[in-house]
N, C-alpha and C. Protein backbone atom coordinates (compact mmCIF):
# COMPACT_ATOMS: atom_id res chain seq x y z
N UNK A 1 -46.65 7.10 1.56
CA UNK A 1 -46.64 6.62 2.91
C UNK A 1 -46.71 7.78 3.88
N UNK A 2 -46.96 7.84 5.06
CA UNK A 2 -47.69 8.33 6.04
C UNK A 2 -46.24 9.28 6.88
N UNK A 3 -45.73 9.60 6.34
CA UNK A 3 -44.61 10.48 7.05
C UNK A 3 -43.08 9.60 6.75
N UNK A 4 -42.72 8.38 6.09
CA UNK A 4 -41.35 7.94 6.37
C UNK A 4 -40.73 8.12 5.38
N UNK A 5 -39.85 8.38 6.37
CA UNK A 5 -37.83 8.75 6.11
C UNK A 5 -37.22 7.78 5.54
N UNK A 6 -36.60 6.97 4.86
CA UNK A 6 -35.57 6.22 4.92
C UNK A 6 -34.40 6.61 5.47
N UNK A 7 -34.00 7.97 6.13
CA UNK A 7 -32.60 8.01 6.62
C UNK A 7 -33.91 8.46 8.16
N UNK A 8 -34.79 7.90 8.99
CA UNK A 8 -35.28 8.70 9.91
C UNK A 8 -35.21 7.76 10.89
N UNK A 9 -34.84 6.77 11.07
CA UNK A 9 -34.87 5.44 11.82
C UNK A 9 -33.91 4.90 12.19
N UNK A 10 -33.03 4.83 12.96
CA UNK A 10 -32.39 3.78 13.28
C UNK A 10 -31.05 3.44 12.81
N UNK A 11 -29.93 2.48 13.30
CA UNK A 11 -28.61 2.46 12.20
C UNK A 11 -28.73 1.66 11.40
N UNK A 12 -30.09 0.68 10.73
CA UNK A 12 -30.24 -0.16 9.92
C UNK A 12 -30.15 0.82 8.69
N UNK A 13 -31.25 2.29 8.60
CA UNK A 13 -30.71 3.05 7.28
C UNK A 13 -29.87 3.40 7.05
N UNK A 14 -29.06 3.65 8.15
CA UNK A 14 -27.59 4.26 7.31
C UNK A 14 -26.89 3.21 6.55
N UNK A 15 -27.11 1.87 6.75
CA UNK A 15 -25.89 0.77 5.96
C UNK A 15 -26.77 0.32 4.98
N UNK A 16 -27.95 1.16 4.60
CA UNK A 16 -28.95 0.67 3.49
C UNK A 16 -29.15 1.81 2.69
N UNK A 17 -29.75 2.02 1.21
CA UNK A 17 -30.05 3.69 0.21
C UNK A 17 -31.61 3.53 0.65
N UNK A 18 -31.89 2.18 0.61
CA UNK A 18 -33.68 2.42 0.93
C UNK A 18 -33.84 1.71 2.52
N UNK A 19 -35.23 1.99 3.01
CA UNK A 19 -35.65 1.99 4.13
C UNK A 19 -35.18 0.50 4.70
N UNK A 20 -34.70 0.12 5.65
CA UNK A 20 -34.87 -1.24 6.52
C UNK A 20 -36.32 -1.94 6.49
N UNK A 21 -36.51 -2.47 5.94
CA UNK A 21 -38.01 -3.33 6.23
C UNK A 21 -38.59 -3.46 7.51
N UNK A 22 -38.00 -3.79 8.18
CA UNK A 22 -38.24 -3.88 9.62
C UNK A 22 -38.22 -2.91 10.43
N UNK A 23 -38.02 -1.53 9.89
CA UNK A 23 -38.19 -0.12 10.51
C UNK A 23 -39.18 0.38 9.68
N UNK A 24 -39.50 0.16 8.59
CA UNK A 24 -40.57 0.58 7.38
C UNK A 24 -42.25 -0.34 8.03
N UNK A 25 -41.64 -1.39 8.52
CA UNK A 25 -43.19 -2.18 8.99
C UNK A 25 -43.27 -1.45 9.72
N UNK A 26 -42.43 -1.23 10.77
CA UNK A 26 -42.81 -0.79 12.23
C UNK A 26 -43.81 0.57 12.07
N UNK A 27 -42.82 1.40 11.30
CA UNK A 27 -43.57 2.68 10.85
C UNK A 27 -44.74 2.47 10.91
N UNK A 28 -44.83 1.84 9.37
CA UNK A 28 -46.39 1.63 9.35
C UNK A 28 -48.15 0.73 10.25
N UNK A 29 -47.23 0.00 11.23
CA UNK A 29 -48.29 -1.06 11.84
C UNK A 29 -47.90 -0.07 13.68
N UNK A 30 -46.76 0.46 13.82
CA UNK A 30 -46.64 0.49 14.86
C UNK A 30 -47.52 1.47 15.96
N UNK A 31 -47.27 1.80 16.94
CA UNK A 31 -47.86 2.69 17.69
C UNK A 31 -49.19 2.30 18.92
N UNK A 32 -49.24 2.96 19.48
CA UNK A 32 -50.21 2.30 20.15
C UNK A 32 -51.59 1.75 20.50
N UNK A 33 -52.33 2.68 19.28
CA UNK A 33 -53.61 1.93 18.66
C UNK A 33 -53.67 1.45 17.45
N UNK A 34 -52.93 1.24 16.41
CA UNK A 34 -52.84 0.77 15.28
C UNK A 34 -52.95 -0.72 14.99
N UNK A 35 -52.75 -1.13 16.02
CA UNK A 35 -52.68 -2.60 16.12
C UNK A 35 -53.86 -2.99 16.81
N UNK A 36 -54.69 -2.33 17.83
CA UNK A 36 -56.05 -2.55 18.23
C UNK A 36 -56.53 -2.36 17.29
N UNK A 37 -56.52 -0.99 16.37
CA UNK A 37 -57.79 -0.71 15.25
C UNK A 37 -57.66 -1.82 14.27
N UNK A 38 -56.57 -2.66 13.54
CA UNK A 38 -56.13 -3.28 12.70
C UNK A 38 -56.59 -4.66 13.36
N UNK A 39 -56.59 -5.19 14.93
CA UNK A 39 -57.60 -6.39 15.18
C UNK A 39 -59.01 -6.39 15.40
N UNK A 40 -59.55 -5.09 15.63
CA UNK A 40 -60.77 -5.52 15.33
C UNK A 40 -61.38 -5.05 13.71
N UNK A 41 -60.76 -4.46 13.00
CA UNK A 41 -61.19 -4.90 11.50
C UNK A 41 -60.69 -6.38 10.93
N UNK A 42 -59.60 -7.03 11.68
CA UNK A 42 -59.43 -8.24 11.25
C UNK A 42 -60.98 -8.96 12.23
N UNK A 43 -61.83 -8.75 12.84
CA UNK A 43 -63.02 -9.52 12.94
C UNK A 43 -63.92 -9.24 11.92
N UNK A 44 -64.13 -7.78 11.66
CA UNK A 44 -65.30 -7.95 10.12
C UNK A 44 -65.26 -6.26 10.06
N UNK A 45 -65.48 -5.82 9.21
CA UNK A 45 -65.59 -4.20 8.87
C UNK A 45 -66.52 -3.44 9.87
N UNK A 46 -66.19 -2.57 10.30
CA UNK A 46 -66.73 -1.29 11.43
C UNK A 46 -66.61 0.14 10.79
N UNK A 47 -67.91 0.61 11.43
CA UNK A 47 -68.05 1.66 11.26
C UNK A 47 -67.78 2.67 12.42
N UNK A 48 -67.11 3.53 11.61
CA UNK A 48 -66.23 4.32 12.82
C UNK A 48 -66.74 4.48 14.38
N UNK A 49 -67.82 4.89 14.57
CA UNK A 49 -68.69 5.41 15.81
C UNK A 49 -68.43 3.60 17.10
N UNK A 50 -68.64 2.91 16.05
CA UNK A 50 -68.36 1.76 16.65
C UNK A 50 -67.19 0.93 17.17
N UNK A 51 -66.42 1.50 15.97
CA UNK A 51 -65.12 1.33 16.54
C UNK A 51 -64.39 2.50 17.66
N UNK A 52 -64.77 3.11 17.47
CA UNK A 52 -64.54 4.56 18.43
C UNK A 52 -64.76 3.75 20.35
N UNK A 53 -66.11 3.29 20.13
CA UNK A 53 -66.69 2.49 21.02
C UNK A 53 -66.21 1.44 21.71
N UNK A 54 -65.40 0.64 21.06
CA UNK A 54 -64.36 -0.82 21.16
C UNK A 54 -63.12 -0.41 21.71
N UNK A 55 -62.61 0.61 21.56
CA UNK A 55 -61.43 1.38 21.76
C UNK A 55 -61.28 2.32 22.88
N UNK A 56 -61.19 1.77 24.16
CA UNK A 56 -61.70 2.52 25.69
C UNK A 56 -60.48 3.81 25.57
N UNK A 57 -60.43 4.69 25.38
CA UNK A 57 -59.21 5.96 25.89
C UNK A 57 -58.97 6.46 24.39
N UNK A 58 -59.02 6.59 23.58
CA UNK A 58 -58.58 6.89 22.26
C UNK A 58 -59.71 8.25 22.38
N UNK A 59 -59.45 9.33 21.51
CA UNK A 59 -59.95 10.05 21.42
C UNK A 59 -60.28 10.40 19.90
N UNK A 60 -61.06 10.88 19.57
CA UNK A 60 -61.83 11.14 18.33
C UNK A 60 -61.07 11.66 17.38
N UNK A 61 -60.28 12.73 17.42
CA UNK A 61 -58.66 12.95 16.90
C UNK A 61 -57.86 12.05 16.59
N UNK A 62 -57.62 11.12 17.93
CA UNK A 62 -56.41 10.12 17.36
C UNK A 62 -56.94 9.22 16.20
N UNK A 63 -58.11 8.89 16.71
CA UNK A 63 -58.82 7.67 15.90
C UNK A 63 -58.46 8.39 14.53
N UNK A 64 -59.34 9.51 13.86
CA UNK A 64 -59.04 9.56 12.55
C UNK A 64 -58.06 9.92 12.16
N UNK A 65 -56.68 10.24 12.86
CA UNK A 65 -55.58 10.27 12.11
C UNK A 65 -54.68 8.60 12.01
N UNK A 66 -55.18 7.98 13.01
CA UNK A 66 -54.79 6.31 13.31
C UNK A 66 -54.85 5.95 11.72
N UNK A 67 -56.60 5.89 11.81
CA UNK A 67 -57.36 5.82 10.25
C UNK A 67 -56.97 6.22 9.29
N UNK A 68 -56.97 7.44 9.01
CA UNK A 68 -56.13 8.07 7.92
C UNK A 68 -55.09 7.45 7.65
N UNK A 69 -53.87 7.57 8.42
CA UNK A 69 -52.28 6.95 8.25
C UNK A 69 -52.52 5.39 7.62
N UNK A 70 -53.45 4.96 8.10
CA UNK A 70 -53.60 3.18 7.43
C UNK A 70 -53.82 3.30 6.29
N UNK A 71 -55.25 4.26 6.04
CA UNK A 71 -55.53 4.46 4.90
C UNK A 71 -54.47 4.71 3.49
N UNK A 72 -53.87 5.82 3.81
CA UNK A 72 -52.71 6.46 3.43
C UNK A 72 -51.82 5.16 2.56
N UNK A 73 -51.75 4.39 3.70
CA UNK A 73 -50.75 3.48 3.59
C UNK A 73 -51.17 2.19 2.78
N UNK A 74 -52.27 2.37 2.35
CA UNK A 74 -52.97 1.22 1.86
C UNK A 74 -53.26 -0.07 2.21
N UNK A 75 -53.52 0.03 3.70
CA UNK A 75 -53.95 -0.70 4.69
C UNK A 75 -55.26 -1.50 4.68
N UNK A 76 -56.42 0.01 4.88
CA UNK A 76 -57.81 -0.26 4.78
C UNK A 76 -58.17 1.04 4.13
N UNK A 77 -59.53 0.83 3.64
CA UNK A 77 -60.54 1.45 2.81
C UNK A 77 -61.67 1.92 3.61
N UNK A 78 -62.04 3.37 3.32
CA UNK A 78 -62.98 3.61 3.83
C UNK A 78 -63.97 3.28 2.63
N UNK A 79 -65.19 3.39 3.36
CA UNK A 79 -66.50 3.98 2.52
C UNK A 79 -67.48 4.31 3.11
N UNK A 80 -68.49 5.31 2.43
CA UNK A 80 -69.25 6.49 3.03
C UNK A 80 -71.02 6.26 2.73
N UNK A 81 -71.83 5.75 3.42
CA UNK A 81 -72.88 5.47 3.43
C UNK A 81 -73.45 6.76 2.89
N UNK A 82 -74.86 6.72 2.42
CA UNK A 82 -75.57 7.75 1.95
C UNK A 82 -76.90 8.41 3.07
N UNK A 83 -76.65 7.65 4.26
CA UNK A 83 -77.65 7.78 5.18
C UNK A 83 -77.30 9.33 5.79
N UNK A 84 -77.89 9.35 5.95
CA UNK A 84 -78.16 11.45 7.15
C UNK A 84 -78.51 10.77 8.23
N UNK A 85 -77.61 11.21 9.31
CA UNK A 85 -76.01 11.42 8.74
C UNK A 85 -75.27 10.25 8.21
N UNK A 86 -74.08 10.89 7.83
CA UNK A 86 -73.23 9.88 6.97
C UNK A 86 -72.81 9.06 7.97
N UNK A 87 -72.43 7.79 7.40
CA UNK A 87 -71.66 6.66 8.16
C UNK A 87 -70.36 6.57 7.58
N UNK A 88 -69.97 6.29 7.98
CA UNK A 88 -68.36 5.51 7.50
C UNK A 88 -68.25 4.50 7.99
N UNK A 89 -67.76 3.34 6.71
CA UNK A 89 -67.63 1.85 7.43
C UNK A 89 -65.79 1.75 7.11
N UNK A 90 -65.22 0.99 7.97
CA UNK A 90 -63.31 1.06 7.73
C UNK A 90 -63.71 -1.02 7.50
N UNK A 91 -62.52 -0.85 6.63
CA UNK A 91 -62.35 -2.58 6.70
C UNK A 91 -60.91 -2.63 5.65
N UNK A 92 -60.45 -3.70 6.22
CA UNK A 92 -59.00 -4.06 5.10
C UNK A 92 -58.85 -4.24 3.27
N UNK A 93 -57.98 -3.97 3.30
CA UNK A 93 -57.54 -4.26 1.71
C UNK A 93 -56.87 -5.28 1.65
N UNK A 94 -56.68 -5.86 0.88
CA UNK A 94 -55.74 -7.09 0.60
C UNK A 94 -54.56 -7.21 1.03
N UNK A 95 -53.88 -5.82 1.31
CA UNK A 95 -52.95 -6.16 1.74
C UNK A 95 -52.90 -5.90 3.44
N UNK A 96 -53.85 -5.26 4.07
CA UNK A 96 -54.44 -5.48 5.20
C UNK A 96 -54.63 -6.85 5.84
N UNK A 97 -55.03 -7.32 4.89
CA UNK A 97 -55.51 -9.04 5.33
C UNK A 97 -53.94 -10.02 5.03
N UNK A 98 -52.81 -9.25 4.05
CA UNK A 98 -52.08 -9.89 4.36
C UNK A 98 -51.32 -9.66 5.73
N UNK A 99 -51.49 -8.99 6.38
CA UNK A 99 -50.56 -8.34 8.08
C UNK A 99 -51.53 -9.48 8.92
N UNK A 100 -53.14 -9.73 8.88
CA UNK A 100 -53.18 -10.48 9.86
C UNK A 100 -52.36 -11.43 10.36
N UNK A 101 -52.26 -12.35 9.62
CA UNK A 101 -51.77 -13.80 10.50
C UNK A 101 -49.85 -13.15 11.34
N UNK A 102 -49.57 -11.91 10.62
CA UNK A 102 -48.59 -11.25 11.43
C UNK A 102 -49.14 -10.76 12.33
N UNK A 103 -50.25 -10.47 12.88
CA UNK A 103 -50.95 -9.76 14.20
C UNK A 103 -51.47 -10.96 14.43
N UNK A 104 -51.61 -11.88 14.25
CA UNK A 104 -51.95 -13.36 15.43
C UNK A 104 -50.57 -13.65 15.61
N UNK A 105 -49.68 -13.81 14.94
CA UNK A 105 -48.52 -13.67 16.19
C UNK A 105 -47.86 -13.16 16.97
N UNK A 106 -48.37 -12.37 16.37
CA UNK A 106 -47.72 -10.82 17.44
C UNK A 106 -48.47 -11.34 18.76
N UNK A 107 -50.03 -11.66 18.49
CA UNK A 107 -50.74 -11.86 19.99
C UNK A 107 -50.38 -13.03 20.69
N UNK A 108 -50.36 -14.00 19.83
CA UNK A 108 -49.25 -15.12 20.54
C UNK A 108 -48.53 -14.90 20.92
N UNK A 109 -47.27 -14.25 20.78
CA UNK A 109 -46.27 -13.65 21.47
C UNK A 109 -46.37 -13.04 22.27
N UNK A 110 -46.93 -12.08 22.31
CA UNK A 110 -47.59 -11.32 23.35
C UNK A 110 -47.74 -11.71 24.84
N UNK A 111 -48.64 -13.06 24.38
CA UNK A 111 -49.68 -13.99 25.40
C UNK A 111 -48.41 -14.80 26.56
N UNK A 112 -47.69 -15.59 25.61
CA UNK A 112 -46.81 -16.31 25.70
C UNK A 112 -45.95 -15.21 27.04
N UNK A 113 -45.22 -13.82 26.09
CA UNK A 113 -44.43 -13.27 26.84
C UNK A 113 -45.05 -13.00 28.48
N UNK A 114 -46.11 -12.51 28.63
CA UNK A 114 -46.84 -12.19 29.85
C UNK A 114 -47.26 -13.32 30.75
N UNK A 115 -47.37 -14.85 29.63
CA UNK A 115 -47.46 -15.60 31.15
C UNK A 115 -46.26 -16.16 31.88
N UNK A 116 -45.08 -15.64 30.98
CA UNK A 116 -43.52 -16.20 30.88
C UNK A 116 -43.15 -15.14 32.08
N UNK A 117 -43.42 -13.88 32.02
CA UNK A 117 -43.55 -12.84 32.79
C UNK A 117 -44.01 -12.80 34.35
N UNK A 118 -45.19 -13.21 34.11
CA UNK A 118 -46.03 -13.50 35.66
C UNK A 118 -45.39 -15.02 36.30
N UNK A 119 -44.79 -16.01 35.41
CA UNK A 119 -44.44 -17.41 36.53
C UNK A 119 -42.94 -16.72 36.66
N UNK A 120 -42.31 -15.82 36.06
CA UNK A 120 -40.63 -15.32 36.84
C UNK A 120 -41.28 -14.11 38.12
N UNK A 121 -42.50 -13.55 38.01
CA UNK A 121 -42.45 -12.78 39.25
C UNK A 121 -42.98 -13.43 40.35
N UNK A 122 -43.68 -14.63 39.81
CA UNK A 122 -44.09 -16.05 41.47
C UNK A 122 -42.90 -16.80 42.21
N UNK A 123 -41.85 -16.23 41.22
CA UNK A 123 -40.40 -17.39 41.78
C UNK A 123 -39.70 -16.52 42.43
């Protein structure tokens, strides 16, 4: 895994020997493009340049360490076209595709929280 601690998080590890689940997801899904890059491969596999493209402010750095860390984590899979120049296409692994329907609720929630948000700042 991509840098985690089990004692690096929170007071859930200290009353646990292994990681909190819920500090171990976070790790891994959290941050602030990880969850953009992770919904638009939940629409269909991209190739980096393109996804680079979809992703307004991210910089070429973050992207492939974003990438990497998923990778790492056994998220998604790259693979490497034979064209000059090379392509790289990113898309999920199985267990990638199991986090979606957890990132459609996350966006439901999301949705929900912000219009819950905007009718308490009309009152």
């Amino acid at each position: 895994m991509s840098g985690f601690k089990s004692d690096q998080y929170g007071t859930c590890t200290f009353t646990v020997k292994q990681a909190c689940p819920i500090e171990l997801t976070m790790h891994i899904f959290g941050g602030k493009w990880k969850g953009i890059i992770l919904s638009l491969l939940s629409q269909s596999p991209m190739y980096y340049n393109a996804m680079r493209r979809e992703i307004p402010g991210i910089s070429q750095r973050i992207l492939t360490l974003q990438l990497r860390d998923l990778e790492n984590d056994g998220i998604i899979e790259r693979e490497e076209t034979n064209d000059n120049p090379k392509k790289v296409l990113y898309y999920l692994t199985a267990l990638g595709e199991d986090f979606v329907p957890i990132l459609k609720s996350i966006e439901t929630w999301g949705n929900a929280y912000l219009c819950k948000k905007n009718e308490h700042k009309r009152s």
